[in-house]
N, C-alpha and C. Protein backbone atom coordinates (compact mmCIF):
# COMPACT_ATOMS: atom_id res chain seq x y z
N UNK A 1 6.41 6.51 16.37
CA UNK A 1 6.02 5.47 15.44
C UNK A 1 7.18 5.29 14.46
N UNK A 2 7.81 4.15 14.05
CA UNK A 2 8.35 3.74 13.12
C UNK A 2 7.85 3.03 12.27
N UNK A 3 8.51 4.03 11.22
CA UNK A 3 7.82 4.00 9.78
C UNK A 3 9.43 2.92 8.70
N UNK A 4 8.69 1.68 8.15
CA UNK A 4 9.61 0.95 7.61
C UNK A 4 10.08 0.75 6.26
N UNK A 5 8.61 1.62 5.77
CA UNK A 5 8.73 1.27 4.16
C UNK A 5 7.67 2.27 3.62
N UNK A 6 7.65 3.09 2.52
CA UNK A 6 6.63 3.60 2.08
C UNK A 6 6.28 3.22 0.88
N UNK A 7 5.15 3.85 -0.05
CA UNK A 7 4.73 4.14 -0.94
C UNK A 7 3.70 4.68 -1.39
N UNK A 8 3.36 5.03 -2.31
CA UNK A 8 2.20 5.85 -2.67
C UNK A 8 1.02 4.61 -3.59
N UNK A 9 -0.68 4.89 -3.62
CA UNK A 9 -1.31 3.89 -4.07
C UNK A 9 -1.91 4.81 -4.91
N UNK A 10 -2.03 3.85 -5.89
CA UNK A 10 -2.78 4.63 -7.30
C UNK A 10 -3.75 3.53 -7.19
N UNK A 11 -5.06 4.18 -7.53
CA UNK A 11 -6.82 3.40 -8.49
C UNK A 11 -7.06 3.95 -8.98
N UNK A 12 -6.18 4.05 -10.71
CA UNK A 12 -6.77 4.76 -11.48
C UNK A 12 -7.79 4.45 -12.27
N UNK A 13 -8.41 5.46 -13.00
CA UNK A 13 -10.08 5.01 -13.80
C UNK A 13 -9.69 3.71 -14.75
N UNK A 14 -8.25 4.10 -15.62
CA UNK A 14 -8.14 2.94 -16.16
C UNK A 14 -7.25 2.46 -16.30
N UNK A 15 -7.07 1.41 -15.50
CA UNK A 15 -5.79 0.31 -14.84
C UNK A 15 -5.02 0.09 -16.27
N UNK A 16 -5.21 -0.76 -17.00
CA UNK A 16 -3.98 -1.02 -18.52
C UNK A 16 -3.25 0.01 -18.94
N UNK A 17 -4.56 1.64 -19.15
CA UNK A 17 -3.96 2.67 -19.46
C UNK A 17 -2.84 3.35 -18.42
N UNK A 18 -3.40 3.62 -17.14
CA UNK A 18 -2.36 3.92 -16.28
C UNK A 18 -1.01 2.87 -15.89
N UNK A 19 -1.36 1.57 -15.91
CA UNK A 19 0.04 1.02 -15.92
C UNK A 19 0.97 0.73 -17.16
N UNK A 20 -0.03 0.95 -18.35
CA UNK A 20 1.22 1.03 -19.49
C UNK A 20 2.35 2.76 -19.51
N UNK A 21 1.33 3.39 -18.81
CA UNK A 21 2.03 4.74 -19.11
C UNK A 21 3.60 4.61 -17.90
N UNK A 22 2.85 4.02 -16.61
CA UNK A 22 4.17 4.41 -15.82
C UNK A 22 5.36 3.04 -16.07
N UNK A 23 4.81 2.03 -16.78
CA UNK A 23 5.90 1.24 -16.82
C UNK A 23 6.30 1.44 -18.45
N UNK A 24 5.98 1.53 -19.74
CA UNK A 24 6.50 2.10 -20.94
C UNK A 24 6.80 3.65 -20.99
N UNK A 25 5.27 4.28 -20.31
CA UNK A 25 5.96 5.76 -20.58
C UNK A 25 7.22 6.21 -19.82
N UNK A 26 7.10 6.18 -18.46
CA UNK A 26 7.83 6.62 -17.36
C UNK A 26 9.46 5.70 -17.54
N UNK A 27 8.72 4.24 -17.72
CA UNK A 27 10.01 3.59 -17.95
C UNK A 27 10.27 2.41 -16.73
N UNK A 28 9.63 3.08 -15.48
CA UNK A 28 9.77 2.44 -13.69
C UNK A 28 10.00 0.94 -14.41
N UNK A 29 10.85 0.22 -13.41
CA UNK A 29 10.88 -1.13 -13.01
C UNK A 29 10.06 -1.80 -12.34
N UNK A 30 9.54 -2.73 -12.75
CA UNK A 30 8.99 -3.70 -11.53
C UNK A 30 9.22 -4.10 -10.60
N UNK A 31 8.70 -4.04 -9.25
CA UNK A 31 9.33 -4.30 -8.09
C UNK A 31 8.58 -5.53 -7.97
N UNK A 32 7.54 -5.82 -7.89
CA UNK A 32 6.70 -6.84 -8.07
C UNK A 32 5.46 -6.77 -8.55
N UNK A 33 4.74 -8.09 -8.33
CA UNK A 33 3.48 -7.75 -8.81
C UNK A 33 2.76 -9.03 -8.10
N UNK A 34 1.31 -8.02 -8.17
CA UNK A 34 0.00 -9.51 -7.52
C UNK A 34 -1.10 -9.74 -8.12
N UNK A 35 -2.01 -10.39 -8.19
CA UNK A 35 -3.55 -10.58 -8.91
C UNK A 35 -3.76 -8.93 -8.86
N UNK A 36 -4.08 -8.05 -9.94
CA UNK A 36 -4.89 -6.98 -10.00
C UNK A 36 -3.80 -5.89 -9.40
N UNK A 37 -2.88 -5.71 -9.49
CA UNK A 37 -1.87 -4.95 -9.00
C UNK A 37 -0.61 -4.74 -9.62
N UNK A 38 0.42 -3.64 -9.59
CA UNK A 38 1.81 -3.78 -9.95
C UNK A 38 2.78 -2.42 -9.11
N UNK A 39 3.43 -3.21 -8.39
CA UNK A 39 4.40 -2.34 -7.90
C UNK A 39 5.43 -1.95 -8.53
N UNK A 40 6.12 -0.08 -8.59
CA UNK A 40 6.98 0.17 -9.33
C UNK A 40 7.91 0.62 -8.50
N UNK A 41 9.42 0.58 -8.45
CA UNK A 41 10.77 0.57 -8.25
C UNK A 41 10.39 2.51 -8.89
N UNK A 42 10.30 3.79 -8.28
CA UNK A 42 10.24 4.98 -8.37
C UNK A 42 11.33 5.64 -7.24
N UNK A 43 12.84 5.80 -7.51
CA UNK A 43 13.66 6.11 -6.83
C UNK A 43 13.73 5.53 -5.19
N UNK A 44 13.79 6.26 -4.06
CA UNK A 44 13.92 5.67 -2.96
C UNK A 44 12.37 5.58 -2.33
N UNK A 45 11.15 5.31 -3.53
CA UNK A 45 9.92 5.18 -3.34
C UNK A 45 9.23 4.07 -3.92
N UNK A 46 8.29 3.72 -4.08
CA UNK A 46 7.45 2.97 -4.67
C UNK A 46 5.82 3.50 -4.97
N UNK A 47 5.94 3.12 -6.12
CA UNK A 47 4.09 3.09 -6.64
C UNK A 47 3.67 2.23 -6.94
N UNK A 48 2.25 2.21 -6.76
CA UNK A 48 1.99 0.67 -6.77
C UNK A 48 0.57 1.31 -7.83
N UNK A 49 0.18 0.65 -8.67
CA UNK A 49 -1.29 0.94 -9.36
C UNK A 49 -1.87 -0.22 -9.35
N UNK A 50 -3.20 -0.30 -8.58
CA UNK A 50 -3.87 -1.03 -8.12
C UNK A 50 -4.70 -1.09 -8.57
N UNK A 51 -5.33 -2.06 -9.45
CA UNK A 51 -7.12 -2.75 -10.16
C UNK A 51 -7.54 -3.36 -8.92
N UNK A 52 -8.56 -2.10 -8.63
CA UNK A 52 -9.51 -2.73 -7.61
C UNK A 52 -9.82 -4.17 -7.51
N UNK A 53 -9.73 -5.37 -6.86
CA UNK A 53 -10.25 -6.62 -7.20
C UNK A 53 -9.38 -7.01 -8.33
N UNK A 54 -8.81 -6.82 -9.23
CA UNK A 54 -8.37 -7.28 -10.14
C UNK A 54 -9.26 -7.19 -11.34
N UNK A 55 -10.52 -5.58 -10.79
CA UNK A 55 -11.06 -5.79 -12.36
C UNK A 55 -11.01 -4.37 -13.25
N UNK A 56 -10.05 -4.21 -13.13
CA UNK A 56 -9.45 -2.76 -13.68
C UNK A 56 -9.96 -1.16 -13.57
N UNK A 57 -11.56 -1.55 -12.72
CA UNK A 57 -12.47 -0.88 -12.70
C UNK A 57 -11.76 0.30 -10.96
N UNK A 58 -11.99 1.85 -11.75
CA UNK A 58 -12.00 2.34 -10.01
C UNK A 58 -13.10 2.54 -9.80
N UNK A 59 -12.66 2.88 -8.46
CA UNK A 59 -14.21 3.09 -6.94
C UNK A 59 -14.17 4.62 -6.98
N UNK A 60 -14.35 4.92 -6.22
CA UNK A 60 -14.14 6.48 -5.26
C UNK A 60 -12.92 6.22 -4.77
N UNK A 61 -11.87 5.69 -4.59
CA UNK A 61 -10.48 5.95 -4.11
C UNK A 61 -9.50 6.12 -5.14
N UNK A 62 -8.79 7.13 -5.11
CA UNK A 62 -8.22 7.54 -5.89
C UNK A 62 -6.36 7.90 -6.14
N UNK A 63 -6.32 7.39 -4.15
CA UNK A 63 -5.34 6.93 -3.84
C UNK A 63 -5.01 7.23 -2.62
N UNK A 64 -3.80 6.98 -1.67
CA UNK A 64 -3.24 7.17 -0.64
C UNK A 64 -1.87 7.17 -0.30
N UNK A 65 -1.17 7.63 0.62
CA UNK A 65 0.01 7.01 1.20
C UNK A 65 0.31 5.84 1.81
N UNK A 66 0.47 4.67 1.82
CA UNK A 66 1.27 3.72 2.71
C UNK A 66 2.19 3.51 3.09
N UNK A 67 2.07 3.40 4.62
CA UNK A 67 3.02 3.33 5.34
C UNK A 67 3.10 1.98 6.56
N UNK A 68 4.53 1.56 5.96
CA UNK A 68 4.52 -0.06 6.92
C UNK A 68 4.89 0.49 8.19
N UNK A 69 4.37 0.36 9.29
CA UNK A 69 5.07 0.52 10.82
C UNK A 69 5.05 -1.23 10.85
N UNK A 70 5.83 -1.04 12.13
CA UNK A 70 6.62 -2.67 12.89
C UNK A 70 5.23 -3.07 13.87
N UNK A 71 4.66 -2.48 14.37
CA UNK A 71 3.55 -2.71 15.36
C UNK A 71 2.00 -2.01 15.23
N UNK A 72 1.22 -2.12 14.64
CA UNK A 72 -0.13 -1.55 14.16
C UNK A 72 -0.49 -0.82 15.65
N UNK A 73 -1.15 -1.69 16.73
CA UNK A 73 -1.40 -1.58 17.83
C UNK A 73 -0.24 -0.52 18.41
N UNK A 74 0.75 -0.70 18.81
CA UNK A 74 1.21 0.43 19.03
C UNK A 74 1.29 2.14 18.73
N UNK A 75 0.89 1.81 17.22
CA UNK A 75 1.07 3.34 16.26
C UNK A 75 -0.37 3.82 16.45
N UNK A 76 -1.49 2.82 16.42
CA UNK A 76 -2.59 3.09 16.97
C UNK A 76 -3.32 4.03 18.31
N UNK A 77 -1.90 3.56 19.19
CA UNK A 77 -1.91 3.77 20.59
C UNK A 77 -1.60 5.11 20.60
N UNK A 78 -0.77 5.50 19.85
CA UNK A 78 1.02 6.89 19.39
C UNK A 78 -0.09 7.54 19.00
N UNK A 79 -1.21 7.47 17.70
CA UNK A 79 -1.98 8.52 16.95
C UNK A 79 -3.22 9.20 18.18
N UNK A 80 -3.70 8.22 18.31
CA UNK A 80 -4.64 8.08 20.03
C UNK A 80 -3.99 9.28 20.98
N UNK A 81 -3.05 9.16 21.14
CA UNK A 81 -2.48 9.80 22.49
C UNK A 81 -2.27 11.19 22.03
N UNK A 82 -1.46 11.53 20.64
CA UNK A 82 -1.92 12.89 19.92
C UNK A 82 -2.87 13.42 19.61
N UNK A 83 -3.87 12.79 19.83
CA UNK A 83 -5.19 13.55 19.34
C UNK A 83 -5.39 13.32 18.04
N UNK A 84 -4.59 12.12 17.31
CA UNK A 84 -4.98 12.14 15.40
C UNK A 84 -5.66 11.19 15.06
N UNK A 85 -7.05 11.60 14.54
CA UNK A 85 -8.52 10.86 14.64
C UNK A 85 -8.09 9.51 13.66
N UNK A 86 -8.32 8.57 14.05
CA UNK A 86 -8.41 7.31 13.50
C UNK A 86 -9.51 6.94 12.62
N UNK A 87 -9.37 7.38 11.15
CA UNK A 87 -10.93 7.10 10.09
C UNK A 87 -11.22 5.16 10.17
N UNK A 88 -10.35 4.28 10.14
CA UNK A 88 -10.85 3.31 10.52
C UNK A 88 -9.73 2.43 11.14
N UNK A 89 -10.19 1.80 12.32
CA UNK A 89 -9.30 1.05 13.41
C UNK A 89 -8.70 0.10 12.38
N UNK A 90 -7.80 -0.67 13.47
CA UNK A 90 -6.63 -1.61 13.04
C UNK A 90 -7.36 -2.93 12.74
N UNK A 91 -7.29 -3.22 11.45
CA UNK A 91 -8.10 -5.16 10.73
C UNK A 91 -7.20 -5.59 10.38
N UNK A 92 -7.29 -6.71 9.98
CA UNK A 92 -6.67 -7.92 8.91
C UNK A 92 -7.63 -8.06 8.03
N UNK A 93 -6.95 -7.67 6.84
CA UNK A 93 -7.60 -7.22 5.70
C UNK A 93 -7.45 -8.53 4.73
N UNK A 94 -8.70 -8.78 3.63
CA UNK A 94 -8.81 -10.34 3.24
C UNK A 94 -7.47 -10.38 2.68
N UNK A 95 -6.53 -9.96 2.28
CA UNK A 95 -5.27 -9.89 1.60
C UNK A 95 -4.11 -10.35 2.41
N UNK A 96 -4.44 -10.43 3.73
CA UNK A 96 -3.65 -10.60 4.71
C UNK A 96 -3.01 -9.54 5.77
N UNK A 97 -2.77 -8.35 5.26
CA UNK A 97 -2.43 -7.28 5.95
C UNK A 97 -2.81 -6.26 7.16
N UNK A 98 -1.93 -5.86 8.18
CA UNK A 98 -3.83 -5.25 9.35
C UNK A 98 -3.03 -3.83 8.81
N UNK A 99 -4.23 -2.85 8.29
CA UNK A 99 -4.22 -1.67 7.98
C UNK A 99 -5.57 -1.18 9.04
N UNK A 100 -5.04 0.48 9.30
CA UNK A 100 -5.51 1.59 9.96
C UNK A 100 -5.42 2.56 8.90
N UNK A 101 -6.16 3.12 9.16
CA UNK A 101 -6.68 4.66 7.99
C UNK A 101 -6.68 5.75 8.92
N UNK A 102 -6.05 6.82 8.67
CA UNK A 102 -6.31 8.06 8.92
C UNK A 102 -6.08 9.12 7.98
N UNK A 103 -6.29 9.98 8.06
CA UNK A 103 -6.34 11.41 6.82
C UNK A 103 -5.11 12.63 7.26
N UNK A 104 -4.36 12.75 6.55
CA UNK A 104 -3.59 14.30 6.79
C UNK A 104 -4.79 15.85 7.14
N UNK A 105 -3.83 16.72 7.54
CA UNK A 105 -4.86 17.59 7.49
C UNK A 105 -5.35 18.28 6.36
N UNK A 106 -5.45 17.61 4.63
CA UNK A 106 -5.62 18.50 4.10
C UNK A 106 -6.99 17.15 3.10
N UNK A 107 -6.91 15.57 4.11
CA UNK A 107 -7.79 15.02 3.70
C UNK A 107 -7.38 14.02 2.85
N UNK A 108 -5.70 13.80 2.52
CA UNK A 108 -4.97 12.66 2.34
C UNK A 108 -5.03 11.33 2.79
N UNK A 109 -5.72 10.46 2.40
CA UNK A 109 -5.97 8.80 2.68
C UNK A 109 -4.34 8.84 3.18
N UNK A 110 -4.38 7.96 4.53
CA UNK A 110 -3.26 7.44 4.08
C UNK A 110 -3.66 6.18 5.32
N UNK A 111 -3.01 4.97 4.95
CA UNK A 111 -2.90 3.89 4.86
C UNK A 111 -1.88 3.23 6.01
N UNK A 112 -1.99 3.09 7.22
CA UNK A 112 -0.80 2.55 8.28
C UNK A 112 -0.85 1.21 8.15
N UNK A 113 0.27 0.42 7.69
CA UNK A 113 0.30 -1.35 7.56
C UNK A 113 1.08 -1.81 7.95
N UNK A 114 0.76 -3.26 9.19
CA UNK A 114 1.59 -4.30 9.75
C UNK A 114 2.10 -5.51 8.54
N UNK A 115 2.79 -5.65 8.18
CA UNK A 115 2.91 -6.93 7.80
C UNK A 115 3.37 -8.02 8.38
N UNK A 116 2.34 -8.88 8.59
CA UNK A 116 2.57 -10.16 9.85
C UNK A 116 3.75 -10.95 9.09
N UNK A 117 4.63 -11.66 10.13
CA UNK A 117 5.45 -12.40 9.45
C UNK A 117 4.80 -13.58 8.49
N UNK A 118 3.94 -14.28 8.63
CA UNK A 118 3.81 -14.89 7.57
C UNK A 118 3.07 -14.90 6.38
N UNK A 119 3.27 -13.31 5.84
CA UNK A 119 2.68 -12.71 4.51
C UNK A 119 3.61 -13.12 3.54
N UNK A 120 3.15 -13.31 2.43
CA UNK A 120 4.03 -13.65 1.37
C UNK A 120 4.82 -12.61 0.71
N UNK A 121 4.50 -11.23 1.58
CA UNK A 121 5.74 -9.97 0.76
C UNK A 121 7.33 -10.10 1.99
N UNK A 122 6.58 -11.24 2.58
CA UNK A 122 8.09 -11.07 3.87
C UNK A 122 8.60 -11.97 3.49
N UNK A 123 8.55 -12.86 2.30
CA UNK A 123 9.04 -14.19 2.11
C UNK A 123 9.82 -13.97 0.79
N UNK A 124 11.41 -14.22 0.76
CA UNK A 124 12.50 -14.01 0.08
C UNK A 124 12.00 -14.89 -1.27
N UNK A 125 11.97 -14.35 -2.68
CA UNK A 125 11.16 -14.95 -3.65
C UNK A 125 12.35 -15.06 -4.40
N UNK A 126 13.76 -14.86 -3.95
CA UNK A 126 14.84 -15.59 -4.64
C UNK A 126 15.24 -16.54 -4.80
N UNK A 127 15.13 -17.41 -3.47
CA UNK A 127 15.44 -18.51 -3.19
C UNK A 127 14.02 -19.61 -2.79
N UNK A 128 14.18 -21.04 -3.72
CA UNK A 128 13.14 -21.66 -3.27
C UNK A 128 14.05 -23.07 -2.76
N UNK A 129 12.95 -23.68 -2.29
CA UNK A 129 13.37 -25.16 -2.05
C UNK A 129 14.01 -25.93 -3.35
N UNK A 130 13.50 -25.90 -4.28
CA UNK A 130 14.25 -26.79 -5.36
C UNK A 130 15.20 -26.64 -5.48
């Protein structure tokens, strides 16, 4: 499986408080940002702290690893053939993205994601038509 991009996902209890700390306390850069979300520039990593829905509120998730592979279905196929239990198959998620879930062995969410070419994180936000 090739792995293209990582990062780690934060839902913390309280979204303003946890993202003022890692972008004033910590200092991180913005890498970007979306409705209810903010990605941070954390060395040759990224964090992202995520408001559930965009309403600052957490669930029971408390976070995970993500990891972009090039082919969902394939890595699907790769975990399958090792014997590494799949907690939930490959979707297109309302956000646009097809994520697979499986757990490390110690019970680590972690997060396998395709990004189809025509998602708006594959689209160069330097340059526009005007």
């Amino acid at each position: 499986m090739e792995i293209l991009s990582s990062r780690v996902i934060l839902r913390p209890a309280d979204y303003r408080k946890t993202l003022a700390f890692y972008r004033e306390g910590l200092g991180l850069a913005i890498a970007r940002e979306y409705p209810g979300g903010t990605v941070f520039f954390a060395g040759q990593s990224l964090v992202e702290v995520a408001a559930h829905g965009g309403s600052g509120e957490s669930t029971s998730f408390e976070g995970a690893i993500w990891l972009q592979v090039r082919d969902i279905a394939d890595a699907a196929a790769e975990l399958a053939l090792k014997g590494i239990a799949i907690d939930r198959a490959p979707v297109r998620e309302p956000w646009g993205l097809l994520e697979m879930w499986v757990r490390d062995p110690d019970g680590v969410p972690i997060v396998l994601v395709e990004i189809p070419p025509e998602h708006p994180i594959r689209r160069d936000s330097r340059w526009s038509d005007d």
